[in-house]
C-alpha atoms as a PDB file:
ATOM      1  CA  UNK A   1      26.672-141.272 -32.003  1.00  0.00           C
ATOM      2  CA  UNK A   2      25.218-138.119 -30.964  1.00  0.00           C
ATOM      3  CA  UNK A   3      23.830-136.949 -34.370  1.00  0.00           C
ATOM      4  CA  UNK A   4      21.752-141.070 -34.018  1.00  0.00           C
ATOM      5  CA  UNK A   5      20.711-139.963 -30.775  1.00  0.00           C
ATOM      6  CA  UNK A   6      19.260-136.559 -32.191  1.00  0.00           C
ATOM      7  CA  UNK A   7      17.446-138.657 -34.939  1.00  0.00           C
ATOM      8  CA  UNK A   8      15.347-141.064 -32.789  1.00  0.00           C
ATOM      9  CA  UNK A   9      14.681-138.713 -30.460  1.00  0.00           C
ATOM     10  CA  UNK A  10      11.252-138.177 -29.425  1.00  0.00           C
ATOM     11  CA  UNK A  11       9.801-134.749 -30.709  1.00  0.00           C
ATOM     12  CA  UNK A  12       7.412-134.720 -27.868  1.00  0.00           C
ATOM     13  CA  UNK A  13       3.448-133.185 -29.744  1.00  0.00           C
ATOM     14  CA  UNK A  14       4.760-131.142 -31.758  1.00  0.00           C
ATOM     15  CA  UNK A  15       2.757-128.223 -33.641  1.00  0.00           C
ATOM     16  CA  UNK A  16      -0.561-128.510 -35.735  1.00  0.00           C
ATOM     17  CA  UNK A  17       1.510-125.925 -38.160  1.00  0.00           C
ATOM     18  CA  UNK A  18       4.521-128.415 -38.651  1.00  0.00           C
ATOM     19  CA  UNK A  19       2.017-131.715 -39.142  1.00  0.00           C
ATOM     20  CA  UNK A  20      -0.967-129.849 -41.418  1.00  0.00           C
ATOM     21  CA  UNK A  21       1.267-127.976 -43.609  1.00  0.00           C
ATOM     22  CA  UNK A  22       2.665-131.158 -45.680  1.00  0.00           C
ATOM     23  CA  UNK A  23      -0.910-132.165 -46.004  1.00  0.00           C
ATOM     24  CA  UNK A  24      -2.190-128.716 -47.456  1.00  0.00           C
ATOM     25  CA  UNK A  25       0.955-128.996 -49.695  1.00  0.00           C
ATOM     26  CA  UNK A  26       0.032-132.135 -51.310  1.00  0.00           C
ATOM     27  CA  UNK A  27      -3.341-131.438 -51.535  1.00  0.00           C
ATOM     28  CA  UNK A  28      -2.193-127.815 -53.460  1.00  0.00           C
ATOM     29  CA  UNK A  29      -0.218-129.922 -55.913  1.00  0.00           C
ATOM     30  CA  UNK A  30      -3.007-133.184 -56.126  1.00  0.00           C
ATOM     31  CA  UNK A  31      -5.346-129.882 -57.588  1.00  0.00           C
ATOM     32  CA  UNK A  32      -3.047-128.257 -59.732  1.00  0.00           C
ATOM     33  CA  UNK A  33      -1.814-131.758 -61.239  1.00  0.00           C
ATOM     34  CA  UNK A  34      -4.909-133.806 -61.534  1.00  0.00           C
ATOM     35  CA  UNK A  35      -8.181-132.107 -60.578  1.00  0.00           C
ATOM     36  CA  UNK A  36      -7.515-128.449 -62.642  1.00  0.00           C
ATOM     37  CA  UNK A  37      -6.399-130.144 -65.713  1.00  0.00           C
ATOM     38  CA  UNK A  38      -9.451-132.430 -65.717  1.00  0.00           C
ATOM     39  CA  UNK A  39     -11.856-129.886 -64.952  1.00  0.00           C
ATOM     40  CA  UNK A  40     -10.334-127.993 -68.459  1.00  0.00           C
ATOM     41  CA  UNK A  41     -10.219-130.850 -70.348  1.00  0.00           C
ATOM     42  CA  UNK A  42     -14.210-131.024 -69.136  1.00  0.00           C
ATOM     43  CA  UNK A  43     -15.245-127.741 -70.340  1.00  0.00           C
ATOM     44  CA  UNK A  44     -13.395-127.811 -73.457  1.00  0.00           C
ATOM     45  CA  UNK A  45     -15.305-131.041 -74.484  1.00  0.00           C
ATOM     46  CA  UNK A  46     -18.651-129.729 -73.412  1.00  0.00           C
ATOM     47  CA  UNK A  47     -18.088-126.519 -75.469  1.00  0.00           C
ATOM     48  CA  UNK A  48     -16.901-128.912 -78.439  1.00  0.00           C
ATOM     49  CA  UNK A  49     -20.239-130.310 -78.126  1.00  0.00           C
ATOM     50  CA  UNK A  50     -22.426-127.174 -78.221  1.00  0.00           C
ATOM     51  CA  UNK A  51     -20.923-126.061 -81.157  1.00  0.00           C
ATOM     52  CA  UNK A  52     -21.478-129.363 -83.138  1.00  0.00           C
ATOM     53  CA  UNK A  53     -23.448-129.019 -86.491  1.00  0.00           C
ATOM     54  CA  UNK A  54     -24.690-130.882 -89.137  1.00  0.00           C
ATOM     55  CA  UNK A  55     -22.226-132.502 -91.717  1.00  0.00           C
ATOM     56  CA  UNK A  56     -19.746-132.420 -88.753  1.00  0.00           C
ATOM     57  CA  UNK A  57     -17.504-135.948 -88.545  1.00  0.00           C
ATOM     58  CA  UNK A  58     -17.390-137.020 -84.728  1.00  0.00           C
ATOM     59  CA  UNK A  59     -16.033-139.979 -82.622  1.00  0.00           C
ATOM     60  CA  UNK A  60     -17.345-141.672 -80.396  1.00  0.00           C
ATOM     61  CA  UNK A  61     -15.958-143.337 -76.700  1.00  0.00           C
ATOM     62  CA  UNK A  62     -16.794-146.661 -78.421  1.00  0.00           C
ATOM     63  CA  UNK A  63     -14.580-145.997 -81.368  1.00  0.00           C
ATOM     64  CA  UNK A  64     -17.594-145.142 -83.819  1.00  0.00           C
ATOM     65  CA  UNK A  65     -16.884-142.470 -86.656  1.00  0.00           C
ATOM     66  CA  UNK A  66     -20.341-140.846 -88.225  1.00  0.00           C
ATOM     67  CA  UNK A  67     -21.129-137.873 -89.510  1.00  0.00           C
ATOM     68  CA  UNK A  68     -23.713-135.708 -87.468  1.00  0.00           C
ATOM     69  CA  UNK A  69     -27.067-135.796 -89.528  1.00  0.00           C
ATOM     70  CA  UNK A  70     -29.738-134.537 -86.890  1.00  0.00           C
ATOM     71  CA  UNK A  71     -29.363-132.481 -84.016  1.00  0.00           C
ATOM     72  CA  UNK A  72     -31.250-133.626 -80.457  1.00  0.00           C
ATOM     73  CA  UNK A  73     -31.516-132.122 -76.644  1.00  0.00           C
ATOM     74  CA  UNK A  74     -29.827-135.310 -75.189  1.00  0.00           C
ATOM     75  CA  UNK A  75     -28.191-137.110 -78.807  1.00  0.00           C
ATOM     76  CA  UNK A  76     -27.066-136.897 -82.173  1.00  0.00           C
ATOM     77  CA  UNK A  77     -28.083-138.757 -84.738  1.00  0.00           C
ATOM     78  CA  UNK A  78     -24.974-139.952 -86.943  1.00  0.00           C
ATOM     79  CA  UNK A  79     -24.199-141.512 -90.160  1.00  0.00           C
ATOM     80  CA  UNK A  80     -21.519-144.580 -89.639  1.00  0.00           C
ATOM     81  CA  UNK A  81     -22.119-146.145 -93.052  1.00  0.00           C
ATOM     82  CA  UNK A  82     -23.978-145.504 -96.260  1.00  0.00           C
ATOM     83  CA  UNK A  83     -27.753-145.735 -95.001  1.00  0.00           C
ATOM     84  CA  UNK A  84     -26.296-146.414 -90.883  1.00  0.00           C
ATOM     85  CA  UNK A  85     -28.288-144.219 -88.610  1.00  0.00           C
ATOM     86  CA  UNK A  86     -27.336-144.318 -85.221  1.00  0.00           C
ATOM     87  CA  UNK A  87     -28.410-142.403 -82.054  1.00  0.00           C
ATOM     88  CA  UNK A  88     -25.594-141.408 -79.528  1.00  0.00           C
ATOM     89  CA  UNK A  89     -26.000-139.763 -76.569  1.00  0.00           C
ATOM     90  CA  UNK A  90     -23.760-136.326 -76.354  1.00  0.00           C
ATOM     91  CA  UNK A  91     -21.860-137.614 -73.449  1.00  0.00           C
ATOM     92  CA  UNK A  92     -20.614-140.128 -75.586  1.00  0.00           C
ATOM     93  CA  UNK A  93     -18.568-137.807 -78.349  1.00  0.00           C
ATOM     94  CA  UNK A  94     -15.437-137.768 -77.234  1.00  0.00           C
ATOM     95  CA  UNK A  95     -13.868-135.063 -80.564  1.00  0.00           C
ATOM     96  CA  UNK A  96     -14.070-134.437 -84.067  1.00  0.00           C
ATOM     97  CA  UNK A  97     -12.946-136.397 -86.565  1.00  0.00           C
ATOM     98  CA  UNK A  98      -9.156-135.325 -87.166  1.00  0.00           C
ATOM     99  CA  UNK A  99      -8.222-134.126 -90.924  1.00  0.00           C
ATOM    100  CA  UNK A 100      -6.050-137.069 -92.690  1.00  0.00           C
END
C-alpha cells in the first residue's frame, strides 16, 4: 500500500534539470538517427552529380534510364531511347545506372 502511495504522490515542481534532460536526449538521438544520416546521404548524391560525365548511364526519380549526352549548369541532357533526347534537371538524378 505504501509503495501505491509513493507512486501517485505529488512531486511538487520539480527541477528544470530532471524535466529538460529527456527532451535533449531525444532530440540527441532524433539527430543521430534521422537528420545526420540524411544530411550524408545529401552530400553523397550532390558529389555523385558533380562528377557526372558524358556516356555516363543515370536514373532518374521518375524511373527514367538515359545515358548523359550533354552537360548543362541546371540539367543534363540524356538519351532514353535510340534518337530520345530528354532534358532533366540535376535534382532529379537520383544514381547511376547499376552494372547487370
Amino acid at each position: 500500500m505504501n509503495i501505491l502511495l509513493f507512486f501517485f504522490q505529488d512531486s511538487g515542481a520539480g527541477s528544470i534539470f530532471g524535466l529538460v534532460l529527456p527532451l535533449l536526449l531525444m532530440g540527441g538521438i532524433f539527430y543521430f538517427l534521422v537528420i545526420l544520416p540524411q544530411k550524408r546521404q545529401k552530400q553523397q548524391l550532390a558529389e555523385l552529380v558533380a562528377s557526372l560525365q558524358i556516356n555516363d548511364e543515370i536514373v532518374t526519380n521518375g524511373g527514367i534510364i538515359g545515358r548523359v549526352k550533354e552537360i548543362r549548369a541546371t540539367s543534363f541532357v540524356i538519351m532514353s531511347a535510340e534518337k530520345t533526347l530528354i532534358e532533366i534537371g540535376k535534382a532529379a538524378v537520383v544514381g547511376k545506372k547499376a552494372e547487370s
